[in-house]
N, C-alpha and C. Protein backbone atom coordinates (compact mmCIF):
# COMPACT_ATOMS: atom_id res chain seq x y z
N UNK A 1 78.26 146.42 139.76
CA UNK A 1 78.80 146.63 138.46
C UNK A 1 78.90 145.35 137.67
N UNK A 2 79.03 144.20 138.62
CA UNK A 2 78.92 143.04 137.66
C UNK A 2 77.61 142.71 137.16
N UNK A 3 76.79 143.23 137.66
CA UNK A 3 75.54 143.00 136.85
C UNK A 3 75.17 143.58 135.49
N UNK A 4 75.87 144.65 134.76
CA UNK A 4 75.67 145.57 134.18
C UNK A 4 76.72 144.26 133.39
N UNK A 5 77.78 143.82 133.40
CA UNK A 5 78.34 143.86 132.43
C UNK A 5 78.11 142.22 132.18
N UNK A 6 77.14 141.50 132.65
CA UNK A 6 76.81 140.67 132.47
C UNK A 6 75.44 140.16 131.84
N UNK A 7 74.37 141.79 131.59
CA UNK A 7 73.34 142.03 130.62
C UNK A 7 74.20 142.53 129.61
N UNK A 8 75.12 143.15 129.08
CA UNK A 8 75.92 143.43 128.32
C UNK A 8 76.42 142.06 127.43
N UNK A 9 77.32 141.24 128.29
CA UNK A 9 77.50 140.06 127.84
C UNK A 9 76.51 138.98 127.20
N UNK A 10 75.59 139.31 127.96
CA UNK A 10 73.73 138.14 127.37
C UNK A 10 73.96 138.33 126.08
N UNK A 11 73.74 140.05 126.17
CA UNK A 11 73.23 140.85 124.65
C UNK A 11 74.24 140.54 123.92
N UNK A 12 75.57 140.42 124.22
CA UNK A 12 76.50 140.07 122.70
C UNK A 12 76.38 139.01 122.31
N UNK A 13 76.12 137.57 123.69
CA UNK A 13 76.09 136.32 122.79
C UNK A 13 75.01 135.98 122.41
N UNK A 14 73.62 136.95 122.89
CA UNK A 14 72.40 136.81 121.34
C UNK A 14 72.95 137.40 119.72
N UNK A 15 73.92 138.38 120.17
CA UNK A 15 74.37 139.22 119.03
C UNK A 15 74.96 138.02 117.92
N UNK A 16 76.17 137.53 118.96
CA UNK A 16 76.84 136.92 118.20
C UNK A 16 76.11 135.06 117.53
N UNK A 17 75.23 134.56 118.28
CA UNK A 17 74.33 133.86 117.84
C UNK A 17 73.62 134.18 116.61
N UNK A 18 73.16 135.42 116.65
CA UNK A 18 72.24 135.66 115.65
C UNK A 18 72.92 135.67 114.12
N UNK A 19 74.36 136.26 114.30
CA UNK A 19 75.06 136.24 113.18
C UNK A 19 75.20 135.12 113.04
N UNK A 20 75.93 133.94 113.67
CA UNK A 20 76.36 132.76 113.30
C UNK A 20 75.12 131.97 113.00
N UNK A 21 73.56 132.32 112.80
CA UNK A 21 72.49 131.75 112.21
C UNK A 21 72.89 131.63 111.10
N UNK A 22 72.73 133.67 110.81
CA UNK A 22 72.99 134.52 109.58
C UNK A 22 74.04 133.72 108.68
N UNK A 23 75.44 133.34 109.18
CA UNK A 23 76.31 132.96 108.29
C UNK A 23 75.82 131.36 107.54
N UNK A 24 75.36 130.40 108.77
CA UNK A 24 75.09 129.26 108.60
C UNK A 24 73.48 129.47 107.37
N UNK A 25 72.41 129.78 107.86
CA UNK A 25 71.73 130.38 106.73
C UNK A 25 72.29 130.47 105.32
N UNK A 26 73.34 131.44 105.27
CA UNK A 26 73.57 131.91 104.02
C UNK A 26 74.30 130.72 103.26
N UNK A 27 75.43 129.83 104.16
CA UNK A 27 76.18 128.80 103.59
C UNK A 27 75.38 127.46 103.04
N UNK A 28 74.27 127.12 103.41
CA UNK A 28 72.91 126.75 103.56
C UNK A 28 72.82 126.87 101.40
N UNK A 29 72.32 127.95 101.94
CA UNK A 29 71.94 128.46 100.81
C UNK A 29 73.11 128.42 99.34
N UNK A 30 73.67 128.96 99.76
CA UNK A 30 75.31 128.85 98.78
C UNK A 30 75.43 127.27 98.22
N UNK A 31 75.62 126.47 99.23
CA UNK A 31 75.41 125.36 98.67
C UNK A 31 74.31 124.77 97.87
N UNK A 32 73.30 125.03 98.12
CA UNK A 32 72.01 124.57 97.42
C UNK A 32 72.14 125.27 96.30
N UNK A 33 72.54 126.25 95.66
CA UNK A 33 72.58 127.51 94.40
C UNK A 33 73.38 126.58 93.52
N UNK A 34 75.11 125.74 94.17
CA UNK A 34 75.57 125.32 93.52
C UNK A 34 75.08 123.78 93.30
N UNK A 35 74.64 123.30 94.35
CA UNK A 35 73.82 121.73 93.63
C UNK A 35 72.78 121.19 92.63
N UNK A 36 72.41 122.99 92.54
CA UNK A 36 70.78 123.04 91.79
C UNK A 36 71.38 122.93 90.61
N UNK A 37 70.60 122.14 88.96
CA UNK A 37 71.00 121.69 88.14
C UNK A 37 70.89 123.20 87.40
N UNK A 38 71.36 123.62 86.56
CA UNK A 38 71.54 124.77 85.77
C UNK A 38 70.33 124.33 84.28
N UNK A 39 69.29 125.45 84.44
CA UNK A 39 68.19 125.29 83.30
C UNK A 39 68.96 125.07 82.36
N UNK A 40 68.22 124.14 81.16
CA UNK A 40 68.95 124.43 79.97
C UNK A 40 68.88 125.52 78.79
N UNK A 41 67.69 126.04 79.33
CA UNK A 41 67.44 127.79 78.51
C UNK A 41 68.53 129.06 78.92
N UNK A 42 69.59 128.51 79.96
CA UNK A 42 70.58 129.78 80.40
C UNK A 42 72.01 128.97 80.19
N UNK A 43 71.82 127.96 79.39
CA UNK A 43 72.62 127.21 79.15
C UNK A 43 72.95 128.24 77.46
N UNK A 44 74.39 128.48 77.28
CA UNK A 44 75.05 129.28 76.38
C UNK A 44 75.18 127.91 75.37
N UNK A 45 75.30 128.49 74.12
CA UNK A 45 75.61 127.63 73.08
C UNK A 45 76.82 127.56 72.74
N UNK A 46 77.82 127.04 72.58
CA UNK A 46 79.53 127.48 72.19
C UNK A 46 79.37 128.09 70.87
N UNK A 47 78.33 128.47 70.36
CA UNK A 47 78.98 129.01 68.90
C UNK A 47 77.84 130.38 68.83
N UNK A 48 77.52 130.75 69.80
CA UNK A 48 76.20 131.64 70.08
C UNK A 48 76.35 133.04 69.54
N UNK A 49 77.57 132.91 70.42
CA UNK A 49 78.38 134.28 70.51
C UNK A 49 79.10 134.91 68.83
N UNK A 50 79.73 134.00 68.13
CA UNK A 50 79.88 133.83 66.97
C UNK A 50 78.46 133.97 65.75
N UNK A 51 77.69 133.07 66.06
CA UNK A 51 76.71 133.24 65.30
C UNK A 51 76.02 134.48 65.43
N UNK A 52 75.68 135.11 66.57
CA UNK A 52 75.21 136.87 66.71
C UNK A 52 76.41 137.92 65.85
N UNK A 53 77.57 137.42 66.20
CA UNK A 53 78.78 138.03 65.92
C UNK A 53 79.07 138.48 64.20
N UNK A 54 78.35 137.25 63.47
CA UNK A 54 77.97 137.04 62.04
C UNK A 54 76.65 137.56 61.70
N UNK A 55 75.56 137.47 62.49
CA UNK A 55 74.60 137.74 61.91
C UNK A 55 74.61 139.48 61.96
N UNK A 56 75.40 140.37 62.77
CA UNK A 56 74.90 141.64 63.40
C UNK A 56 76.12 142.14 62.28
N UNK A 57 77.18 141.39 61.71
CA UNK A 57 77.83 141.84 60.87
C UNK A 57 77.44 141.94 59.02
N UNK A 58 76.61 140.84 59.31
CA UNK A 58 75.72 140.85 57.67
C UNK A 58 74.61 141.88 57.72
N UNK A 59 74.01 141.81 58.59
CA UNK A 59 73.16 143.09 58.42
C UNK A 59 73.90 144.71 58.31
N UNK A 60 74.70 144.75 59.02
CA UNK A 60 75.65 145.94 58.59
C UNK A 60 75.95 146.18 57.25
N UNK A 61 76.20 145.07 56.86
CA UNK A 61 76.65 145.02 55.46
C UNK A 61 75.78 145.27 54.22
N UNK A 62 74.85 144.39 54.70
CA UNK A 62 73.35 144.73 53.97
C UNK A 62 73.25 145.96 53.98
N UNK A 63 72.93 146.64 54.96
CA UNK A 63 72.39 148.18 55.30
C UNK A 63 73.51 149.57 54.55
N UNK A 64 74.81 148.88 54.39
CA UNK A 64 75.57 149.65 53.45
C UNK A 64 75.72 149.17 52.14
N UNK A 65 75.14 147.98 51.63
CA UNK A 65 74.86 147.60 50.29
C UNK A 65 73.79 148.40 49.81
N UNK A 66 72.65 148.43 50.54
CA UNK A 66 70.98 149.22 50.23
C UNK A 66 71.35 150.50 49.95
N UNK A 67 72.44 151.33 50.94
CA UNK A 67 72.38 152.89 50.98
C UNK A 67 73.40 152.94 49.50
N UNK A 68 74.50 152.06 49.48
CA UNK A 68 74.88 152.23 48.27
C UNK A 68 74.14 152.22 47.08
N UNK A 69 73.32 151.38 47.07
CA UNK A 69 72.39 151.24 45.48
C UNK A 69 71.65 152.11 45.54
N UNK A 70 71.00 152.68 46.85
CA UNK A 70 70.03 154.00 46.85
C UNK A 70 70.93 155.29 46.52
N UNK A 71 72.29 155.41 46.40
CA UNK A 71 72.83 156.76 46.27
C UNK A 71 73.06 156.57 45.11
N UNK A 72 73.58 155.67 44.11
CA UNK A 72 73.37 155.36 43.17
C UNK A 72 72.30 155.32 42.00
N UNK A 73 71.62 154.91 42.25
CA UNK A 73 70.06 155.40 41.81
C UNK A 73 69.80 156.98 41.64
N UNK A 74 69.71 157.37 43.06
CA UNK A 74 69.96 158.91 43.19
C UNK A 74 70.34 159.30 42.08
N UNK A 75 71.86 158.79 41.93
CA UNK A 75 72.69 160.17 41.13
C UNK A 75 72.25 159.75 39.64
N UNK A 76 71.90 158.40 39.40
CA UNK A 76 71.59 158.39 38.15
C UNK A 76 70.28 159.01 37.52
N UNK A 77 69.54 159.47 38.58
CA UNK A 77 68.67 160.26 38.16
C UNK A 77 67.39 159.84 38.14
N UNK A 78 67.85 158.14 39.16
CA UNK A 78 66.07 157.67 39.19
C UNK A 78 65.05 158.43 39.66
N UNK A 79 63.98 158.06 39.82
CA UNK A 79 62.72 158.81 41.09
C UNK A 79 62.97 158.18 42.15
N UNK A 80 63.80 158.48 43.31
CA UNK A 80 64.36 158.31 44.42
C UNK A 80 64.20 159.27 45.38
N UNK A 81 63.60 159.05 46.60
CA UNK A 81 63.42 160.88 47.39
C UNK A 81 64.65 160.91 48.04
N UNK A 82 65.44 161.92 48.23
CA UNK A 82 66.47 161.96 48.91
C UNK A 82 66.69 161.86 50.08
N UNK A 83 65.22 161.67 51.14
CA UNK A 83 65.07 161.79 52.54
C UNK A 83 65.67 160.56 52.81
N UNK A 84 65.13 159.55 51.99
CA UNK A 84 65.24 157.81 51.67
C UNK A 84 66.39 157.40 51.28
N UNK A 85 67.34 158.62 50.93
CA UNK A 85 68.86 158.11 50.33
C UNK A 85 69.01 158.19 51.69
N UNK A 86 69.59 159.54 52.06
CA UNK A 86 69.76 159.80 53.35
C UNK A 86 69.78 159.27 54.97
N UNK A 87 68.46 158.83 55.12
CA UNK A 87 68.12 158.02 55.72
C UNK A 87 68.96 156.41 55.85
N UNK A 88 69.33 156.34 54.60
CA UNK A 88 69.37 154.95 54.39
C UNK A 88 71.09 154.86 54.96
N UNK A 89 71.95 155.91 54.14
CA UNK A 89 73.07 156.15 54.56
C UNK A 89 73.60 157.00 55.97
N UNK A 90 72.53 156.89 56.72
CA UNK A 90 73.18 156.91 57.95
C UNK A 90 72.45 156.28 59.03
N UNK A 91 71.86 155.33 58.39
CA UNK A 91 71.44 154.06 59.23
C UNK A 91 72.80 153.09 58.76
N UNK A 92 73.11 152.95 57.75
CA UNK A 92 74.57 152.06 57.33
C UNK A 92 75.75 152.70 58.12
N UNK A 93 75.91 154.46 58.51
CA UNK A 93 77.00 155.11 59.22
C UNK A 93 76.89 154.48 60.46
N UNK A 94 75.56 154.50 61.01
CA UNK A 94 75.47 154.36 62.42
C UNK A 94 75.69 152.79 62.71
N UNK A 95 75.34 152.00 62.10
CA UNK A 95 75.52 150.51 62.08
C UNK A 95 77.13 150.32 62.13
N UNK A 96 77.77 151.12 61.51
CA UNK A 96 79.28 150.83 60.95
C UNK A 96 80.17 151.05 62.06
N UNK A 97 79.63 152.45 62.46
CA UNK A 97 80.24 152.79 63.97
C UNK A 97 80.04 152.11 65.38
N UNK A 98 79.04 151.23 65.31
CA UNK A 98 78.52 150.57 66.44
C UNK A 98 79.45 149.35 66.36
N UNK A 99 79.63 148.83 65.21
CA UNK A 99 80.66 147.61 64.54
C UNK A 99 81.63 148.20 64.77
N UNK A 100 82.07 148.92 64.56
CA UNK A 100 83.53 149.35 65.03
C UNK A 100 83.82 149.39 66.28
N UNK A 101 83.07 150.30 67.16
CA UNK A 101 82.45 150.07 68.92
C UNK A 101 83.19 149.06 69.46
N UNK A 102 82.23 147.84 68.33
CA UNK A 102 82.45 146.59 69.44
C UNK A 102 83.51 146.07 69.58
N UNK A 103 84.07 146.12 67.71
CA UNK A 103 85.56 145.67 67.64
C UNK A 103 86.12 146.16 68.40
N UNK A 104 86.99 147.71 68.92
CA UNK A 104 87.24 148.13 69.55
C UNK A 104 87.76 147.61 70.97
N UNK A 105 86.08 147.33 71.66
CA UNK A 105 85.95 146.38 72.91
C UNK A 105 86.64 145.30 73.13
N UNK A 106 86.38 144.35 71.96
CA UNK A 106 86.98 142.95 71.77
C UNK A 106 88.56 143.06 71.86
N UNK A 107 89.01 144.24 70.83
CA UNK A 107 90.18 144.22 70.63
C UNK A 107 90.73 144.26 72.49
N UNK A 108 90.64 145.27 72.99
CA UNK A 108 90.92 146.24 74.55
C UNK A 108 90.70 144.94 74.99
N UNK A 109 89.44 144.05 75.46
CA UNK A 109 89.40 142.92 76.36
C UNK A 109 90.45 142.05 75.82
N UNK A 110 90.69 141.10 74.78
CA UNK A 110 91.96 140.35 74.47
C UNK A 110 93.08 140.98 74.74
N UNK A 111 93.17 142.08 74.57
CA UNK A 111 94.39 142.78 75.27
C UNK A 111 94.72 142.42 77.10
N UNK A 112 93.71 142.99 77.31
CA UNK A 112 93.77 142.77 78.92
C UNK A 112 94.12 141.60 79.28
N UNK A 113 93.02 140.59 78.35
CA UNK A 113 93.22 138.98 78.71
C UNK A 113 94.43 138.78 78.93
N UNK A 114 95.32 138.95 77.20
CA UNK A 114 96.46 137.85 77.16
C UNK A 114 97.47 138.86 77.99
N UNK A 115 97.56 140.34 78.39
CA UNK A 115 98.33 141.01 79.33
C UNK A 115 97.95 140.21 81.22
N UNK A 116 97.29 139.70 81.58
CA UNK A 116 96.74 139.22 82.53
C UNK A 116 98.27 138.28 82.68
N UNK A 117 98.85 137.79 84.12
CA UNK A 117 99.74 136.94 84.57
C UNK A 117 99.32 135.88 84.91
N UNK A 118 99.49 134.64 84.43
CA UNK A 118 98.92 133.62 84.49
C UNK A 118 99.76 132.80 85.47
């Protein structure tokens, strides 16, 4: 019977060898991920986020300036097709609601943030 539990025993400390490669491997690695210099193309801009933040809000704005002058036009009786009013004003709806979306988000995450225990 001691033979049995001493092929038993072989097999765990290949077992347990093989993991402690596995861990050493991976720590290996972990370290090298953090020594490696960070590209500067995944490098964030501090004002990135802001500047998208502005630009995705002027176009909104735009897009409900256009549908306004196109419903306008409309009613004054230009040659305007109405598919093109239409169109126009709920590409400005859908833009408005997506802006709202995000605010939304922003608002809920700063919430969480400054609720967070520091």
């Amino acid at each position: 019977m001691s033979g049995v539990g001493g092929i038993g025993g072989a097999m765990g400390v290949d077992r347990v060898m093989a993991l402690r490669a596995q861990i050493l491997e991976r720590n290996a690695a972990l370290s090298r991920a953090q020594q490696a210099p960070v590209p500067a193309a995944t490098e964030a801009k501090p004002d990135s986020f802001s500047a998208t933040l502005q630009t995705a809000l002027r176009t909104v704005n735009e897009n409900q300036q256009a549908a306004s002058q196109l419903s306008a036009a409309y009613e004054r009786g230009e040659t305007v097709d109405i598919a093109k009013v239409m169109l126009a004003r709920q590409q400005a709806s859908v833009g408005f609601e997506a802006t709202l979306q995000v605010r939304n988000k922003l608002l809920s995450a700063y919430k969480d943030i400054m609720s967070m225990p520091v």
